[in-house]
N, C-alpha and C. Protein backbone atom coordinates (compact mmCIF):
# COMPACT_ATOMS: atom_id res chain seq x y z
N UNK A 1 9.06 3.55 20.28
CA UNK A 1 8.53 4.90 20.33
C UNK A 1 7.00 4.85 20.33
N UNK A 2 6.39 5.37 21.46
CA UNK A 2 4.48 5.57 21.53
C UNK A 2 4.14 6.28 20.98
N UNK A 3 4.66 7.61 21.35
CA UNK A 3 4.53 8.80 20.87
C UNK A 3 6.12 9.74 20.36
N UNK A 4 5.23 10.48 19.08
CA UNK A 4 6.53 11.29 18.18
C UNK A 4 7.09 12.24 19.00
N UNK A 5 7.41 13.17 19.08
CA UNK A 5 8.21 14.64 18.74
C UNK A 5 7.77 15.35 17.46
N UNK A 6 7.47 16.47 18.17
CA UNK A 6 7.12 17.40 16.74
C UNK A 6 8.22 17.50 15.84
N UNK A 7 9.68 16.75 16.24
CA UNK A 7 10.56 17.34 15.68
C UNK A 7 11.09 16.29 14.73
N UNK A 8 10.63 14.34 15.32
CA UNK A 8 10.37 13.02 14.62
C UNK A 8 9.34 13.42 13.24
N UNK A 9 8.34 14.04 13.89
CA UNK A 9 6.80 13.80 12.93
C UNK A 9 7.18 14.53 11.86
N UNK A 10 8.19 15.79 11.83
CA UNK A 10 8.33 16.73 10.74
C UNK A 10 9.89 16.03 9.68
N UNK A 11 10.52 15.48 10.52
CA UNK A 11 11.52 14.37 9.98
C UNK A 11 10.59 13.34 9.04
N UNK A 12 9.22 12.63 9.91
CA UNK A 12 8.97 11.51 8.82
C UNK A 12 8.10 12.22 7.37
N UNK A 13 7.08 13.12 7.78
CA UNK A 13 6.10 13.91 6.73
C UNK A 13 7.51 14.22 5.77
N UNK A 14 8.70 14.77 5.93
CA UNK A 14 9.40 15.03 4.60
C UNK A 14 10.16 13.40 4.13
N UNK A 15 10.29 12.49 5.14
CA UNK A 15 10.73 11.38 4.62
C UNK A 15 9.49 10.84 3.83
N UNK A 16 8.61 10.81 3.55
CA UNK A 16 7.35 10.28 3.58
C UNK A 16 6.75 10.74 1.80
N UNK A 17 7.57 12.08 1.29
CA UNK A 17 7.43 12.52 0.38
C UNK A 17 8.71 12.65 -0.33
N UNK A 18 9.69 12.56 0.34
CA UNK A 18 11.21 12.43 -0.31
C UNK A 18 11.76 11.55 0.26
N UNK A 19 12.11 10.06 0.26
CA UNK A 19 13.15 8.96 1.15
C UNK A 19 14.03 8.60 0.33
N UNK A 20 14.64 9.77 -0.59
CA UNK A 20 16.37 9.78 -0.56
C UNK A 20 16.75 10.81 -0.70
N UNK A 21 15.84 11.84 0.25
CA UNK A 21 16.69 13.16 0.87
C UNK A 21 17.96 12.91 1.53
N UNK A 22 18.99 13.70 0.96
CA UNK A 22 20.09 13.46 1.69
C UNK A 22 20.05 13.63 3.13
N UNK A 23 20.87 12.98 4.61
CA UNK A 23 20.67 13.17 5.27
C UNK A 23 21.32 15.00 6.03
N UNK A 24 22.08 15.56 5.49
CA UNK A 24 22.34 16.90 5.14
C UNK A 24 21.46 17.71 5.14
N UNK A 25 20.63 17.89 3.58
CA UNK A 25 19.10 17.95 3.31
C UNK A 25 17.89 18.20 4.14
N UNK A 26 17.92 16.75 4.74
CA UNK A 26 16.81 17.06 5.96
C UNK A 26 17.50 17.25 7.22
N UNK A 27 18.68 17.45 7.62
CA UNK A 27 18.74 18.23 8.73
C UNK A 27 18.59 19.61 8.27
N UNK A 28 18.98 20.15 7.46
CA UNK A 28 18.76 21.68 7.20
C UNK A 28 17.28 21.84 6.94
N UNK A 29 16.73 20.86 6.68
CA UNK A 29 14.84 21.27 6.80
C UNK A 29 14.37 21.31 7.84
N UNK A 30 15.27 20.28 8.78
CA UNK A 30 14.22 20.43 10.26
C UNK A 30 14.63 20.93 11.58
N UNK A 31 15.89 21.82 10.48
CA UNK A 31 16.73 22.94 11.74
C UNK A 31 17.66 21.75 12.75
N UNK A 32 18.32 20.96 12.56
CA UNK A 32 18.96 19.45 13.42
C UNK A 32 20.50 19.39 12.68
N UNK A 33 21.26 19.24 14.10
CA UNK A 33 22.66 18.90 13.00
C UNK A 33 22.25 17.81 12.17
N UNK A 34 23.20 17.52 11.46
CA UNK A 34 23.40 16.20 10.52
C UNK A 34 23.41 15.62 11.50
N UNK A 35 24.49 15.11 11.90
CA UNK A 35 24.31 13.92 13.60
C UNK A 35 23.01 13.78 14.59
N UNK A 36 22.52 14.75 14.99
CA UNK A 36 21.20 14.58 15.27
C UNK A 36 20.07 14.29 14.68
N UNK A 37 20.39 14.71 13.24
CA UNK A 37 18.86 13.96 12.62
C UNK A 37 19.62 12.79 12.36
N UNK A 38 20.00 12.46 11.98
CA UNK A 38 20.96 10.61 11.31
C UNK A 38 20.40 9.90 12.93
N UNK A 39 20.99 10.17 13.93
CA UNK A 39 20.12 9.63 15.08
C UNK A 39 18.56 9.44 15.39
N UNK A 40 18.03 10.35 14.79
CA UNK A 40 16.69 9.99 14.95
C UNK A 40 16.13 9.15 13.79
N UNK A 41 16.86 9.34 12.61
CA UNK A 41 16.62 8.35 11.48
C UNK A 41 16.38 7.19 11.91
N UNK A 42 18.05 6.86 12.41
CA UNK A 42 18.09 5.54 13.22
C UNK A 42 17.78 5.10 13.73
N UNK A 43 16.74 6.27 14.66
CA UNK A 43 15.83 5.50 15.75
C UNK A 43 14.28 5.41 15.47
N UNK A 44 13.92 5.76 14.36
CA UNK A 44 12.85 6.20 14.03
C UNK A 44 12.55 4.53 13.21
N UNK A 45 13.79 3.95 12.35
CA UNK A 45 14.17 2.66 11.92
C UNK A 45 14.38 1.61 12.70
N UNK A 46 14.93 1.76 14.17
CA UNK A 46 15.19 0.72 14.72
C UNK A 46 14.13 0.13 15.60
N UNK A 47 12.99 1.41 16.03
CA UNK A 47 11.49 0.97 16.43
C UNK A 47 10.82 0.41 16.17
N UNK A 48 10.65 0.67 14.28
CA UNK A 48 9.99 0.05 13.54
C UNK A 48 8.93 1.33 12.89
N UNK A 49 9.41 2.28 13.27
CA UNK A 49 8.35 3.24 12.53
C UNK A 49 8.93 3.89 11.22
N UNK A 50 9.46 3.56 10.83
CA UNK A 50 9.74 3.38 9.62
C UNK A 50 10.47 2.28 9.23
N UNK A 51 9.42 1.43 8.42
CA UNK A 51 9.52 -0.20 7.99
C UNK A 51 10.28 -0.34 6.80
N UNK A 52 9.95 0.55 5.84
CA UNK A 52 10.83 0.29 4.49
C UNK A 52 11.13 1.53 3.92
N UNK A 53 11.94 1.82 2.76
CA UNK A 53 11.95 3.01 1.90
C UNK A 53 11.63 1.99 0.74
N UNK A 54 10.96 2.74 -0.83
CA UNK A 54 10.26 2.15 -1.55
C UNK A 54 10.42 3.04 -2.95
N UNK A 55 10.84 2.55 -4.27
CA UNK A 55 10.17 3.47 -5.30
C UNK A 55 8.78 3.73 -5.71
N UNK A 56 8.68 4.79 -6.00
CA UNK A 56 6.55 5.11 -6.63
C UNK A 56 7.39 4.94 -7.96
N UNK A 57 6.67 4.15 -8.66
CA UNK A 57 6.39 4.12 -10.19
C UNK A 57 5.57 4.93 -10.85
N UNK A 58 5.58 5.60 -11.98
CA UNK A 58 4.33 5.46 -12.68
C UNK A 58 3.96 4.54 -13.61
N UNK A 59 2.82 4.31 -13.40
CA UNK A 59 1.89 3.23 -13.76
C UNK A 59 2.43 2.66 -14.93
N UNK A 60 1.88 4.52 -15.80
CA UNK A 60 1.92 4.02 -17.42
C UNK A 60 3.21 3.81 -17.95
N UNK A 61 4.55 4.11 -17.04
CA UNK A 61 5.46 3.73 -17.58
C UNK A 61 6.22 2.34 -17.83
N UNK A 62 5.25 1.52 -16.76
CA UNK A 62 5.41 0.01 -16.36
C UNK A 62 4.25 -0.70 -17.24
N UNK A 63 3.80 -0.33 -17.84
CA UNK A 63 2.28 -1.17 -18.34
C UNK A 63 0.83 -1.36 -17.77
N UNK A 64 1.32 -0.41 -16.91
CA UNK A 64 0.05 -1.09 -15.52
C UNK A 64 -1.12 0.38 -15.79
N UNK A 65 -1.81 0.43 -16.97
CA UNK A 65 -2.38 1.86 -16.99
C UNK A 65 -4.16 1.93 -16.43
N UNK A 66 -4.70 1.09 -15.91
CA UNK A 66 -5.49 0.29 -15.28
C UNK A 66 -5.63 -0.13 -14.15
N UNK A 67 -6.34 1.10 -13.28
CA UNK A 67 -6.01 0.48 -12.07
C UNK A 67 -7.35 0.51 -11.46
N UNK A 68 -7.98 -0.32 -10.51
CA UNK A 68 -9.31 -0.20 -9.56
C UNK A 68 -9.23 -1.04 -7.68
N UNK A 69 -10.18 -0.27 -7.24
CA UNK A 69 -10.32 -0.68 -5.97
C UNK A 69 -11.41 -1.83 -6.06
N UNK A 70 -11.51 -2.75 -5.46
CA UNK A 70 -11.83 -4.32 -5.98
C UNK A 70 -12.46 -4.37 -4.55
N UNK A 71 -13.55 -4.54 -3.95
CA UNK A 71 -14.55 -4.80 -2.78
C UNK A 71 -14.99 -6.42 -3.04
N UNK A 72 -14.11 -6.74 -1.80
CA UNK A 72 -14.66 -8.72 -1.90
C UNK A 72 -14.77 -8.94 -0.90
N UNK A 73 -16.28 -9.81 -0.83
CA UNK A 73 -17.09 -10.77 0.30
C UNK A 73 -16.59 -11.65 0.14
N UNK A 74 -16.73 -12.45 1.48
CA UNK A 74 -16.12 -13.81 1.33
C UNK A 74 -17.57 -14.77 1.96
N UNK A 75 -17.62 -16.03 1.36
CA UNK A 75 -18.86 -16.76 1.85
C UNK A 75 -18.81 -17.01 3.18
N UNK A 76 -17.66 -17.16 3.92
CA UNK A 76 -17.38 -17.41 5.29
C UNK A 76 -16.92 -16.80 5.97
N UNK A 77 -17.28 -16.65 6.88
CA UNK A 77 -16.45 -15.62 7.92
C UNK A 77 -15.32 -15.95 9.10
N UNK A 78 -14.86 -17.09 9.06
CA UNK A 78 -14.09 -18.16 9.72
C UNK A 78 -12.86 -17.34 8.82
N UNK A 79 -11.72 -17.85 10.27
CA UNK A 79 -10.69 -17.64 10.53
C UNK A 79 -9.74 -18.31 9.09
N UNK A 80 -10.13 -19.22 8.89
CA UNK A 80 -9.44 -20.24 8.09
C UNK A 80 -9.54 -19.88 6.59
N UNK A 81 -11.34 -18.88 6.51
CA UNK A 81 -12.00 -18.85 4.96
C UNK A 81 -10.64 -17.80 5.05
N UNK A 82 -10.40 -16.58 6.15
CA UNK A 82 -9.51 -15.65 5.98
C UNK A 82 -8.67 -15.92 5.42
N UNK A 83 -7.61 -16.43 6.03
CA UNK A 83 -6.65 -16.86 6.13
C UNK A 83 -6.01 -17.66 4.39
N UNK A 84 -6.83 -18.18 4.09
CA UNK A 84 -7.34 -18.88 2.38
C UNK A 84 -6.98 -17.98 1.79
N UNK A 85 -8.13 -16.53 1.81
CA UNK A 85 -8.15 -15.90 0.91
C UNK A 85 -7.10 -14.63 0.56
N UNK A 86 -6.03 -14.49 2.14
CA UNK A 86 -5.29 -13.93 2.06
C UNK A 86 -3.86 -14.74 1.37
N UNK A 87 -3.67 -15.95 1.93
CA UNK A 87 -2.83 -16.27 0.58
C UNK A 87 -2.93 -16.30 -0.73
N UNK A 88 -4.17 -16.65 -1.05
CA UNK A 88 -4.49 -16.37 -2.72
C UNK A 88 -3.64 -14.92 -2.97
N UNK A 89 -4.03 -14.20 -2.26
CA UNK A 89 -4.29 -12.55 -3.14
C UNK A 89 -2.66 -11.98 -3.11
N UNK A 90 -1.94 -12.40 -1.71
CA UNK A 90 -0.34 -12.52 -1.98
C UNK A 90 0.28 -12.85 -3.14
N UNK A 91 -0.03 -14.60 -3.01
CA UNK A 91 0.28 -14.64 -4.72
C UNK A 91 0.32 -14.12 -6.26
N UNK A 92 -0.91 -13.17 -5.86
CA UNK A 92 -1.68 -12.18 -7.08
C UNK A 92 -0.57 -10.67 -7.27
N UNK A 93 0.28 -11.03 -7.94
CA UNK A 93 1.12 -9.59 -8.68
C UNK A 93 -0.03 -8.40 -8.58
N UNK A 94 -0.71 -8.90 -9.69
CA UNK A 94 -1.86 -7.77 -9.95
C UNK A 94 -2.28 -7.22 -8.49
N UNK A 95 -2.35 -7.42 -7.26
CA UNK A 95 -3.08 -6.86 -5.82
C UNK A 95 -1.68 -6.38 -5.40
N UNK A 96 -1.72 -4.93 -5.37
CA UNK A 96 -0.94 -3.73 -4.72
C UNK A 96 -1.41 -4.11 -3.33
N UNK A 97 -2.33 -3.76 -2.96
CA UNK A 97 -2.82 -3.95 -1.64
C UNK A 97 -3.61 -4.35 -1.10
N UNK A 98 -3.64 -5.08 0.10
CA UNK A 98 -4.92 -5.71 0.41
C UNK A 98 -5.36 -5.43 1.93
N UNK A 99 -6.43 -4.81 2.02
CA UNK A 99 -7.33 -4.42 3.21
C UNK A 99 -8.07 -5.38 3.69
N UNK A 100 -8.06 -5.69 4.81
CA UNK A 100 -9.33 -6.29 6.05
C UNK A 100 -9.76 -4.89 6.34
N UNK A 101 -11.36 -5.23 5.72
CA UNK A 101 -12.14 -4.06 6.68
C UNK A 101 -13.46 -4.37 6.99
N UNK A 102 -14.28 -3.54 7.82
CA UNK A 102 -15.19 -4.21 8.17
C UNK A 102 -16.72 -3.21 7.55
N UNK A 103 -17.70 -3.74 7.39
CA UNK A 103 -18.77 -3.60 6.50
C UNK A 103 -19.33 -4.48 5.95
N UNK A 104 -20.15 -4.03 4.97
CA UNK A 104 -20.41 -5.02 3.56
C UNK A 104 -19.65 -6.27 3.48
N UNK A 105 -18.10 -5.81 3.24
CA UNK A 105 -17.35 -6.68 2.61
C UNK A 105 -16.34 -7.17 3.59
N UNK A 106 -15.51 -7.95 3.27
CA UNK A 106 -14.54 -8.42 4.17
C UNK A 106 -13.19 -7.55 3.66
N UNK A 107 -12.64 -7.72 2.78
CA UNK A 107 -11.54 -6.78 1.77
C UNK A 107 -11.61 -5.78 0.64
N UNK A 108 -10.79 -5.05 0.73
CA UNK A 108 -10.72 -4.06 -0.26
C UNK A 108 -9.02 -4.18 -0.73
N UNK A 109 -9.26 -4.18 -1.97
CA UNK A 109 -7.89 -4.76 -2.36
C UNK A 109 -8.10 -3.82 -3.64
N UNK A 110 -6.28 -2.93 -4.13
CA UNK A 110 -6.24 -2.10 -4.87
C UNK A 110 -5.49 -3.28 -6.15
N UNK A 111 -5.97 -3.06 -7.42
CA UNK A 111 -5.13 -3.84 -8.27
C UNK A 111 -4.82 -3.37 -9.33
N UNK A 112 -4.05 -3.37 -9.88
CA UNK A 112 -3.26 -2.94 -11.03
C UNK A 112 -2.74 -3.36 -12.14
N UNK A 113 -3.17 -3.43 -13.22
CA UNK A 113 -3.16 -4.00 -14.25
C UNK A 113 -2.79 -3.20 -15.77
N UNK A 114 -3.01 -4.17 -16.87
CA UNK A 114 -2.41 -3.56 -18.48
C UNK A 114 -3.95 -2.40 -18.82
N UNK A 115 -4.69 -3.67 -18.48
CA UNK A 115 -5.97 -3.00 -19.47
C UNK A 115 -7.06 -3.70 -18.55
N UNK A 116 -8.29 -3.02 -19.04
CA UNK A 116 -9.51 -3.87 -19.27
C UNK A 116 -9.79 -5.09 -19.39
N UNK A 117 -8.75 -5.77 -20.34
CA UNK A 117 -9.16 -7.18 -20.62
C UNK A 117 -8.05 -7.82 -19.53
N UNK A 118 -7.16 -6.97 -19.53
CA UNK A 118 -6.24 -7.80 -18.46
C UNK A 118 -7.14 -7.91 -16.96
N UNK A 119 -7.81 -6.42 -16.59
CA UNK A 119 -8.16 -7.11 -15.26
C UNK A 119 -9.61 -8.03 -15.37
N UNK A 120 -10.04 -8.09 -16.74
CA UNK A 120 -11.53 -9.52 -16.83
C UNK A 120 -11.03 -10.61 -17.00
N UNK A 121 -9.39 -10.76 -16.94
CA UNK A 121 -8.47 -11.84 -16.72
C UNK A 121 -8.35 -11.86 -15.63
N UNK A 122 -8.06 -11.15 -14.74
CA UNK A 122 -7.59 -11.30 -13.15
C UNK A 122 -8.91 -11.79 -12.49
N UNK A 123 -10.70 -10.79 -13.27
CA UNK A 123 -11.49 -11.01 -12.28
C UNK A 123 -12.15 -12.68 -12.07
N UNK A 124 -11.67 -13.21 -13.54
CA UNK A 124 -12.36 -14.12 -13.36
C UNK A 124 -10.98 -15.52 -12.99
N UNK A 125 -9.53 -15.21 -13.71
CA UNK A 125 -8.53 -16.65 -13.48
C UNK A 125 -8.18 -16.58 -11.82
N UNK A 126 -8.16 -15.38 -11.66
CA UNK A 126 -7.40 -14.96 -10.00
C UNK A 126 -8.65 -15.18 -9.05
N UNK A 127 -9.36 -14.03 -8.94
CA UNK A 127 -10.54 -13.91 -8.09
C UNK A 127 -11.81 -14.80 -8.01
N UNK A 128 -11.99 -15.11 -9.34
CA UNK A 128 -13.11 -16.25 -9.84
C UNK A 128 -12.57 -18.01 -9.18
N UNK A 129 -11.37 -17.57 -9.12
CA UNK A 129 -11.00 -19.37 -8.95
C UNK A 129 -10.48 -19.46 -7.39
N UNK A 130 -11.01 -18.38 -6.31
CA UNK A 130 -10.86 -18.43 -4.96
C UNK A 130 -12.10 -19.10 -4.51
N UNK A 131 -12.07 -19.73 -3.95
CA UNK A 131 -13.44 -20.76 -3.52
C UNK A 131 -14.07 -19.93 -2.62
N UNK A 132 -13.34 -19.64 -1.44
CA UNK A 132 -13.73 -18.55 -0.37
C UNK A 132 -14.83 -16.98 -1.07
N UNK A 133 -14.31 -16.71 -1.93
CA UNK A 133 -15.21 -15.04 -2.54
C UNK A 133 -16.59 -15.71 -2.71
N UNK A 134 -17.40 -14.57 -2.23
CA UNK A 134 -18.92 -14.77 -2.32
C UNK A 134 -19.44 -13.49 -3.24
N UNK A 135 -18.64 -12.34 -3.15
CA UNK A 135 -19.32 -11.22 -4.30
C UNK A 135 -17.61 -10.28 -4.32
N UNK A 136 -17.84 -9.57 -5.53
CA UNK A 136 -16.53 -8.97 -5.88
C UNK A 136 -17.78 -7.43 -6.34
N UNK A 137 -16.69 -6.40 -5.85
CA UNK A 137 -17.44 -5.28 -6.37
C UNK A 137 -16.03 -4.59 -7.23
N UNK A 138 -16.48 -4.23 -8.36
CA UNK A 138 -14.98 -3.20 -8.93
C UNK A 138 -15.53 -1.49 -8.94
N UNK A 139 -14.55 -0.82 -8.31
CA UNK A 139 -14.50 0.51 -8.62
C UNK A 139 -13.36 1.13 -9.34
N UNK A 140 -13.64 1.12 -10.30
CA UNK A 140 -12.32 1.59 -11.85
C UNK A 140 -11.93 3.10 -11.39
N UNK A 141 -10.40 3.23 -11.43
CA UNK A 141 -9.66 4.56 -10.70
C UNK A 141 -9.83 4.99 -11.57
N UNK A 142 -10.45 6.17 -11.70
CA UNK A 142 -10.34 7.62 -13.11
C UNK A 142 -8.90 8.77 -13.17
N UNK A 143 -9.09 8.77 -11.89
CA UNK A 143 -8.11 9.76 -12.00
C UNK A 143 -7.68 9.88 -10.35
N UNK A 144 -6.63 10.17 -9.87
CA UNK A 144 -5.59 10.11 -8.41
C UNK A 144 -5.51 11.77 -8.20
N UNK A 145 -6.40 12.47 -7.82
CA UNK A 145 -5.79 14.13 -7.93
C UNK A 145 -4.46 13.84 -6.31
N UNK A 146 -5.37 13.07 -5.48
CA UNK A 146 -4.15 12.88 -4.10
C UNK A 146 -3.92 12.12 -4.24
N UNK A 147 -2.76 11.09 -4.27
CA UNK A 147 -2.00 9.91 -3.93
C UNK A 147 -0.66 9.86 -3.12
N UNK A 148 -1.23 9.45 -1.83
CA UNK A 148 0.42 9.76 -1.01
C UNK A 148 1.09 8.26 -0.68
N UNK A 149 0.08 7.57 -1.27
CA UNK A 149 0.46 6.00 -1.12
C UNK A 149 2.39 5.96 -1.41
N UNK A 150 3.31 5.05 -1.00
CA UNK A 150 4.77 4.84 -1.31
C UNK A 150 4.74 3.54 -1.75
């Protein structure tokens, strides 16, 4: 699929905020028999535009009440320094996510942690012991008023 259907795009925006709406459910939201939306489910899955369904946690109910967006340079800009520093950060529980972007920095990586001392554990056993990082910037999350992340 290149392009949606206004009638796909309004199927994924409610999958996107509910993905264990019954399939019942969201045909009666997007005006579609049951059989017709279950088909576009299917096809909406078998494209690849929709890759996974996922639980949202909350944080504080898991331990993780600590969370920041983490800005890292890397000394090299070679394929290989990449490539390094993206397996490190896989390995890393603590990294929800990890961005290639371009600027300043090479990555922006979201991480999630107990506390304070847990992530001056991560910044220095995890991030400190990547040979590749040349500067780490932390921006500590205060507060999420939007989060549509899954």
């Amino acid at each position: 699929m290149s392009t949606l259907d206004p009638k796909s795009e309004e199927i994924l925006r409610i999958l996107t905020r509910d993905g264990r709406i019954s399939n019942i459910d969201l045909a009666a939201r997007v005006n579609l028999s049951p059989s017709a939306c279950l088909r576009r489910v299917q096809e909406l899955e078998r494209s690849g535009v929709i890759t996974a369904y996922r639980a949202v946690t909350d944080r504080s109910k898991v331990g993780k009440t600590f969370a920041a967006y983490v800005g890292v340079g890397l000394a090299e800009h070679s394929k290989a320094a990449q490539d390094e520093f993206e397996r490190a950060v896989a390995r890393a529980p603590e990294v929800r996510e990890c961005h290639n972007v371009t600027g300043m920095i090479e990555y922006l990586l979201r991480v999630e942690v107990a506390d304070i001392a847990d992530y001056k554990r991560f910044h220095a056993d995890v991030l400190g012991a990547i040979a590749q990082v040349r500067s780490i910037t932390t921006y500590v999350v205060m507060g999420s008023p939007k989060d549509e992340r899954a």
